[in-house]
Protein backbone atom coordinates (compact mmCIF):
# COMPACT_ATOMS: atom_id res chain seq x y z
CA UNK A 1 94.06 123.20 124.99
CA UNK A 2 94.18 124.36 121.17
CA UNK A 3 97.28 123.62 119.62
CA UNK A 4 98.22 125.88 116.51
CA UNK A 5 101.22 124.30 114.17
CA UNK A 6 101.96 126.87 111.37
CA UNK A 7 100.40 125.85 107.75
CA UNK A 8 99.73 122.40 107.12
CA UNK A 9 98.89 120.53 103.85
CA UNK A 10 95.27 118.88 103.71
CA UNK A 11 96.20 116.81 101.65
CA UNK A 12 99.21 115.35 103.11
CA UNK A 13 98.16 113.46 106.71
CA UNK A 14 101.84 113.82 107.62
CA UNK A 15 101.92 117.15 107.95
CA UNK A 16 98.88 117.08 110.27
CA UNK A 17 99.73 116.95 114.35
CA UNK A 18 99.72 113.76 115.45
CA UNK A 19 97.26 113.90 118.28
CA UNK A 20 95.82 112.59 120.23
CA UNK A 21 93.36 115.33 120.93
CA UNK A 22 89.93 115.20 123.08
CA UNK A 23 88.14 117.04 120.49
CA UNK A 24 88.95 118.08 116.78
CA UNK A 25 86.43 120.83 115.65
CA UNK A 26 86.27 120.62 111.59
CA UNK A 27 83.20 122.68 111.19
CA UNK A 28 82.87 124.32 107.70
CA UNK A 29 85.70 122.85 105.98
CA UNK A 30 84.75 119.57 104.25
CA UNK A 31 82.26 120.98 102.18
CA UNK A 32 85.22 122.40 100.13
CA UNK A 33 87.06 118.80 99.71
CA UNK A 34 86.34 116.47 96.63
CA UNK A 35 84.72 113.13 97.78
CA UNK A 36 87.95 111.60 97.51
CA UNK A 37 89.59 113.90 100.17
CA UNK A 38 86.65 113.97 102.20
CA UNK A 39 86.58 110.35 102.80
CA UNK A 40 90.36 110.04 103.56
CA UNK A 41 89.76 113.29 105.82
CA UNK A 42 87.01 111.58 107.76
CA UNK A 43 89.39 108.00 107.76
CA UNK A 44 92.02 109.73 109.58
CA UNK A 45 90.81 112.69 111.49
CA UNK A 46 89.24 110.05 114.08
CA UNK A 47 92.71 108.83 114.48
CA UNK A 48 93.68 111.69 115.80
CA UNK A 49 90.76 111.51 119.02
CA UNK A 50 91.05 108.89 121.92
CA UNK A 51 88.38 106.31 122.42
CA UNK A 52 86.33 109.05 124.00
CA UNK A 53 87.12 111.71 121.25
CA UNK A 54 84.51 114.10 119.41
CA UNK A 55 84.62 115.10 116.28
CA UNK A 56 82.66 118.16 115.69
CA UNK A 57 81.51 119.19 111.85
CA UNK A 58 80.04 122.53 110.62
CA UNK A 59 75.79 122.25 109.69
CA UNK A 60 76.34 122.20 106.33
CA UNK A 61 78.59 118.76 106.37
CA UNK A 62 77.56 115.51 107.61
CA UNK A 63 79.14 111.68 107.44
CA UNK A 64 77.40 109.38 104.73
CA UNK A 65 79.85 107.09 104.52
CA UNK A 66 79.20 104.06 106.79
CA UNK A 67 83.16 103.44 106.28
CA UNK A 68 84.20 106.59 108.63
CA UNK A 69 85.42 105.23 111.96
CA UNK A 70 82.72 107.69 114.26
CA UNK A 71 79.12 107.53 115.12
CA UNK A 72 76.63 110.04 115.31
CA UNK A 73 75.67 111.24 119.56
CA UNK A 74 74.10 114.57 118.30
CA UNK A 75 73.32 116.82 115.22
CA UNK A 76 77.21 117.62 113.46
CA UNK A 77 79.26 115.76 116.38
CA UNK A 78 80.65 112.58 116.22
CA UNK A 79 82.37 110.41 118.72
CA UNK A 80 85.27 108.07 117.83
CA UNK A 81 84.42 103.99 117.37
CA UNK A 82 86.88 101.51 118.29
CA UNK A 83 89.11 100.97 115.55
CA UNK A 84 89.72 97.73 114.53
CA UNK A 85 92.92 95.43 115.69
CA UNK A 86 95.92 95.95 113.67
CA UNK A 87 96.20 92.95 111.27
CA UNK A 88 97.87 89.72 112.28
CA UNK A 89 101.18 88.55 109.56
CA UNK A 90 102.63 85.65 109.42
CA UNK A 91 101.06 82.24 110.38
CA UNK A 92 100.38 81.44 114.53
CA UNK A 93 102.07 77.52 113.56
């Protein structure tokens, strides 16, 4: 199911859906983000997928970064790694 929410601001991941959602199609729009953006874009979109989510880009984008949290299972689409465990406070005395 595609789920429209009125205008949202790129920049701000709050105003982004929360998710989860099987597949997130972001094809053609990267290539217009600073490298700044488009790393914190590729951090969080995969937040958005379940373990089994795909991430699909456009031909002209592609992940570099071996900090995004997806790997590569054909040309432009990406599926969803596990994300590491939240991190342990305090002391386990």
């Amino acid at each position: 199911m595609a789920r429209g929410e009125g205008p949202t601001h790129l920049n701000d991941e709050r105003t982004w859906p929360a998710g989860p959602f099987d597949l997130i199609f972001c094809r053609n729009v990267l290539i217009y983000f600073g490298a700044q953006a488009r790393e914190h874009a590729l951090q969080a979109l995969p937040r958005r997928l379940p373990p089994t989510g795909h991430l699909f880009l456009g031909h002209a984008e592609s992940i570099t970064s071996n900090t995004a949290p997806v790997r590569c299972v054909a040309p432009n689409i990406y599926r969803r790694t596990p994300l590491p465990p939240p991190a342990r406070t305090g002391s386990n005395s």
